[in-house]
Protein backbone atom coordinates (compact mmCIF):
# COMPACT_ATOMS: atom_id res chain seq x y z
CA UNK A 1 10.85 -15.72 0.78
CA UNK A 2 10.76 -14.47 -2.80
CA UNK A 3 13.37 -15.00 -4.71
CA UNK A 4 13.82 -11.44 -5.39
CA UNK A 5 14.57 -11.38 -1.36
CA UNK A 6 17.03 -14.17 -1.12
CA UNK A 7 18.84 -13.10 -4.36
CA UNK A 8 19.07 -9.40 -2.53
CA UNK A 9 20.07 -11.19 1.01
CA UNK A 10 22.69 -13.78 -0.44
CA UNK A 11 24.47 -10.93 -2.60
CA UNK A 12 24.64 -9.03 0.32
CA UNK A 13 26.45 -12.21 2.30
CA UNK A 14 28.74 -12.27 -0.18
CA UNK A 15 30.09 -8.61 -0.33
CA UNK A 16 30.11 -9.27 4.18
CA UNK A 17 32.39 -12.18 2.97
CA UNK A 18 34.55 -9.68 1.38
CA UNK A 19 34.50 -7.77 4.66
CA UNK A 20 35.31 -10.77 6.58
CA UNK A 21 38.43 -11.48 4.91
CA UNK A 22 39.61 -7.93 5.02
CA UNK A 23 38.89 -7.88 9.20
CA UNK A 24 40.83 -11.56 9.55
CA UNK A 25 43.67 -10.36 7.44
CA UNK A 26 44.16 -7.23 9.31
CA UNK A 27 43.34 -8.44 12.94
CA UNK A 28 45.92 -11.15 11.68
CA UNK A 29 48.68 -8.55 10.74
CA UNK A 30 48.34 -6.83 13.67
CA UNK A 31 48.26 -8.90 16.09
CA UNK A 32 51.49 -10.71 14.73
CA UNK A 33 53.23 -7.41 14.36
CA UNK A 34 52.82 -7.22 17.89
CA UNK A 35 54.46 -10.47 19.20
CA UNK A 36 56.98 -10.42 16.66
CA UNK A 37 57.82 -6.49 18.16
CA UNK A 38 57.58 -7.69 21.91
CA UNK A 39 59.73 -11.21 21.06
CA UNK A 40 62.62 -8.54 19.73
CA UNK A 41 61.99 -6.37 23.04
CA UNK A 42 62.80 -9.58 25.21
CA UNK A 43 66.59 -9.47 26.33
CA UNK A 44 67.98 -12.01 26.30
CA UNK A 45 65.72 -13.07 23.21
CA UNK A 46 63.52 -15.99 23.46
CA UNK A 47 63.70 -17.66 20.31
CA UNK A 48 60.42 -19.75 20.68
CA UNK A 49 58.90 -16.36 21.04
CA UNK A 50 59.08 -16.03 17.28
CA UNK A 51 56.80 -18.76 16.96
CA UNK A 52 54.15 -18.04 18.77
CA UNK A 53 52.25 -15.93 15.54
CA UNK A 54 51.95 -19.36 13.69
CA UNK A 55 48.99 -20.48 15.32
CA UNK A 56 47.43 -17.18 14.54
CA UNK A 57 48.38 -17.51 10.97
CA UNK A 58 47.18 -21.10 10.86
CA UNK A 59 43.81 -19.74 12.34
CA UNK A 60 43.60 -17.24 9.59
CA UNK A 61 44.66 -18.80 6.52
CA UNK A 62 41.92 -21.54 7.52
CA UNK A 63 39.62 -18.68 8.31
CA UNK A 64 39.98 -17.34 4.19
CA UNK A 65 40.07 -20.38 2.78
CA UNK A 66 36.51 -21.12 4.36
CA UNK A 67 35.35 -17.57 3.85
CA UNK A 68 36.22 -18.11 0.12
CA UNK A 69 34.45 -21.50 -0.28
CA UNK A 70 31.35 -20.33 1.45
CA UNK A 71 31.08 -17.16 -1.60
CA UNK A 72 31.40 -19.55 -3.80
CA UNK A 73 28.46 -22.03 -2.60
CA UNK A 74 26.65 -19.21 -2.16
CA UNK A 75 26.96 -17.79 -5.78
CA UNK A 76 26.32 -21.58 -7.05
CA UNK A 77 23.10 -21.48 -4.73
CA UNK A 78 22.38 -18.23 -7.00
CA UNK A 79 23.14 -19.46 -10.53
CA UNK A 80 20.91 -23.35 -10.08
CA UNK A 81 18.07 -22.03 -7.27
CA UNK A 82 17.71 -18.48 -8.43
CA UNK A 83 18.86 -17.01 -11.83
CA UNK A 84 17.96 -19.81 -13.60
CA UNK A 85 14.01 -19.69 -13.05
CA UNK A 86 14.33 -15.79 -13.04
CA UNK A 87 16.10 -14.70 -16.80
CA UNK A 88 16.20 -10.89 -15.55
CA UNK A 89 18.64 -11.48 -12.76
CA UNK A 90 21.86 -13.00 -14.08
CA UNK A 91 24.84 -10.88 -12.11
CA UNK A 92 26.00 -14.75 -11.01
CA UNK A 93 26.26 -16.31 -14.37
CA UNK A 94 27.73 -13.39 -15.99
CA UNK A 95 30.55 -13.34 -13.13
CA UNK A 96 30.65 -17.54 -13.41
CA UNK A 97 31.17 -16.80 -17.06
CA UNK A 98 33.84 -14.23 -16.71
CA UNK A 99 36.15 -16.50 -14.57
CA UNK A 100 35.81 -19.46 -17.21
CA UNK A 101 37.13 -16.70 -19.71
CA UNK A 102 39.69 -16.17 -17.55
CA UNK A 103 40.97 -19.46 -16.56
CA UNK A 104 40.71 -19.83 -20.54
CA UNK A 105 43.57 -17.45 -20.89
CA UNK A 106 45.19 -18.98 -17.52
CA UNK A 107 45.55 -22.37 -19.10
CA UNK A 108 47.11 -20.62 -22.56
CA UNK A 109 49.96 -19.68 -20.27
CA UNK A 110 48.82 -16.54 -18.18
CA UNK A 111 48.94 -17.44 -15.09
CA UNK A 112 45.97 -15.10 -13.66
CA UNK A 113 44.81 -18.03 -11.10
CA UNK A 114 47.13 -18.27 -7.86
CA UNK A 115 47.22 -18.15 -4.07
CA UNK A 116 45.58 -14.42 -3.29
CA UNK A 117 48.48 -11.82 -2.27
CA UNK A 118 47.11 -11.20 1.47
CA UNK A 119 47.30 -15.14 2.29
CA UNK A 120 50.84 -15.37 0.71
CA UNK A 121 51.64 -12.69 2.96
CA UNK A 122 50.44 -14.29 5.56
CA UNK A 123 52.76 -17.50 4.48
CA UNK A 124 55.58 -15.16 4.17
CA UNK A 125 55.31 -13.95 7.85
CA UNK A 126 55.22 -17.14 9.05
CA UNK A 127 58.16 -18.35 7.28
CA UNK A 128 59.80 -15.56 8.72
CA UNK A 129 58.71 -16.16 11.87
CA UNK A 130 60.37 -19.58 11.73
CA UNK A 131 63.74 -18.34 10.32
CA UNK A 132 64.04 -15.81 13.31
CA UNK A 133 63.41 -18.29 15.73
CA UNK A 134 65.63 -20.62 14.07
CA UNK A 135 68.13 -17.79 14.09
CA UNK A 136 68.49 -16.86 17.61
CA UNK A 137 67.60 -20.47 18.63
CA UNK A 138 70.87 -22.69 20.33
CA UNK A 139 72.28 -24.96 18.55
CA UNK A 140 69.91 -27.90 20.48
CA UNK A 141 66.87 -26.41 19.70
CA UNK A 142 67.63 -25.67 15.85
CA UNK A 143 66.32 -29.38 14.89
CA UNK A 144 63.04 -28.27 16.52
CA UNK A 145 63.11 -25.00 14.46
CA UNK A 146 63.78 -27.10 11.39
CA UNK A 147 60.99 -29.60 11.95
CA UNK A 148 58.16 -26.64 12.26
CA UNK A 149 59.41 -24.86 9.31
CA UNK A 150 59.00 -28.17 7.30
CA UNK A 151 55.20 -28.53 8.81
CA UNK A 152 54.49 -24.42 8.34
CA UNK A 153 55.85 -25.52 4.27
CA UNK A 154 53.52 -28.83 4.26
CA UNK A 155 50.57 -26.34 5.52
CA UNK A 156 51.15 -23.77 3.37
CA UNK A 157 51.38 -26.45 0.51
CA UNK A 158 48.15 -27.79 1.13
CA UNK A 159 46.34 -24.53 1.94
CA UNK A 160 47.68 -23.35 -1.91
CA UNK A 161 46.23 -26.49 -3.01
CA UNK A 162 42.73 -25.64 -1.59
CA UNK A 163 42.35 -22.16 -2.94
CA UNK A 164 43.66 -23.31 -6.42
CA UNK A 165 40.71 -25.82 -6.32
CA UNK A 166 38.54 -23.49 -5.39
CA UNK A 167 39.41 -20.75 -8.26
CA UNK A 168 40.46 -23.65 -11.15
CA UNK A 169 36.55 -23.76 -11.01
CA UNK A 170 36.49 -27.61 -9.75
CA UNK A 171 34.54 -26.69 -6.71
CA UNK A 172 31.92 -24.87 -8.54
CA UNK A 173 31.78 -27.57 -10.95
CA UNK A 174 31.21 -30.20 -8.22
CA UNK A 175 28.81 -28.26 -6.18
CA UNK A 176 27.17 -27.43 -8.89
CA UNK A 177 26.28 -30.86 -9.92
CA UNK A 178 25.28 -32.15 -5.85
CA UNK A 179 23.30 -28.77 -5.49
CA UNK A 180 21.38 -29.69 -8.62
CA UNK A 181 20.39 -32.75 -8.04
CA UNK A 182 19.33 -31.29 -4.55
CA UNK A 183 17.45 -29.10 -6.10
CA UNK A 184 15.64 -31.50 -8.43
CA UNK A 185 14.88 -33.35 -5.08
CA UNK A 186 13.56 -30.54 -3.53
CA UNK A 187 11.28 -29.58 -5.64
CA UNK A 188 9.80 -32.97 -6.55
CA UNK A 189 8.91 -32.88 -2.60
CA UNK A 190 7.21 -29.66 -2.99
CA UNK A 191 5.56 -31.17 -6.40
CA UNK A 192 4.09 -34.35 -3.99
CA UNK A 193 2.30 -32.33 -2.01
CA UNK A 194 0.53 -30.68 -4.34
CA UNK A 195 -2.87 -32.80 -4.87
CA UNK A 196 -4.30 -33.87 -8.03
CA UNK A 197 -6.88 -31.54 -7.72
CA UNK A 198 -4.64 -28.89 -7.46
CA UNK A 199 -5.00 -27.67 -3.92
CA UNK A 200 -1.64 -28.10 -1.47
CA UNK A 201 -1.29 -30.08 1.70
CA UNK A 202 -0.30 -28.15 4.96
CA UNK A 203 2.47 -29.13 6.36
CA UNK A 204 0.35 -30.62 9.22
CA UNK A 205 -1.39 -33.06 6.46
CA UNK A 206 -4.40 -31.16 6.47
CA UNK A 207 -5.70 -29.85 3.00
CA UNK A 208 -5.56 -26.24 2.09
């Protein structure tokens, strides 16, 4: 594959990743607007009802977070395999360049990094969620309420601690270094099985 061709093809992944994120966020929204609907339409009201959207939420806010860290291996894959043996196609390590600028101005006090909107949103609901059922729960069951709103704050916690790693640039920076050392392997490989007298060996150890 040229690299013309896999720069083309791993763009194009990363716009679908785009896509991907848009599809889990609203397949998410709905589908949670619909149980939290049909727990109110329930007489007399179940409260655990309004709990059952969290493991959707959970499913999707893992979902983004992933679809967000594969982009970004996939535009370091760019920057160290392609751009950098090919000067005319740069789109990568102008956008790479871009963000530092950004965070720049981030760490002078503008806070332009944070969670994305959609996944707070997504936090929001489920907090919500928790506070209904916890509302209409009995005075037994309130403990119970209590304990899953402290896990659903632990989660979200740690899911806001992912994505700022992910776009404080420490990801990049640390795939960046494994995938170039990778690369260096890789292509010492493909130098060993070149011969000295130039030709290349097959990979069935014939010579070509």
């Amino acid at each position: 594959m040229s690299h013309n061709i896999e720069y083309e093809s791993l763009r194009q992944e990363i716009l679908e990743d785009r896509q991907r994120e848009f599809n889990i966020l609203s397949l998410s929204l709905t589908t949670v607007a619909a149980l939290i609907g049909f727990s109110f339409s329930t007489m007399p009201r179940e409260p655990f009802m309004f709990l059952t959207p969290l493991p959707i939420l959970t499913v999707a806010l893992f979902q983004l977070k992933n679809v967000l860290y594969s982009s970004l291996t996939k535009a370091v894959h760019i920057r160290i395999v392609i751009e950098s043996q090919d000067p005319s196609l740069n789109w990568e390590q102008c956008i790479n360049d871009y963000r530092d600028m950004l965070r720049s101005k981030a760490r002078r006090g503008f806070p332009l990094f944070q969670i994305s909107a959609h996944m707070m949103v997504l936090i929001v609901m489920g907090v919500s969620c928790i506070v209904m059922a916890l509302y209409f729960s009995d005075r037994q069951y309130q403990p119970l309420s209590l304990a899953v709103l402290f896990a659903w704050v632990l989660f979200s916690v740690y899911i806001n601690r992912k994505i700022q790693y992910a776009v404080s640039g420490k990801y990049e920076r640390e795939v960046e270094k494994k995938w170039a050392k990778i690369w260096a392997k890789r292509q010492r490989a493909n130098r060993a099985k070149v011969l000295p007298n130039g030709s290349e060996v097959l990979s069935n150890g014939s010579e070509a």
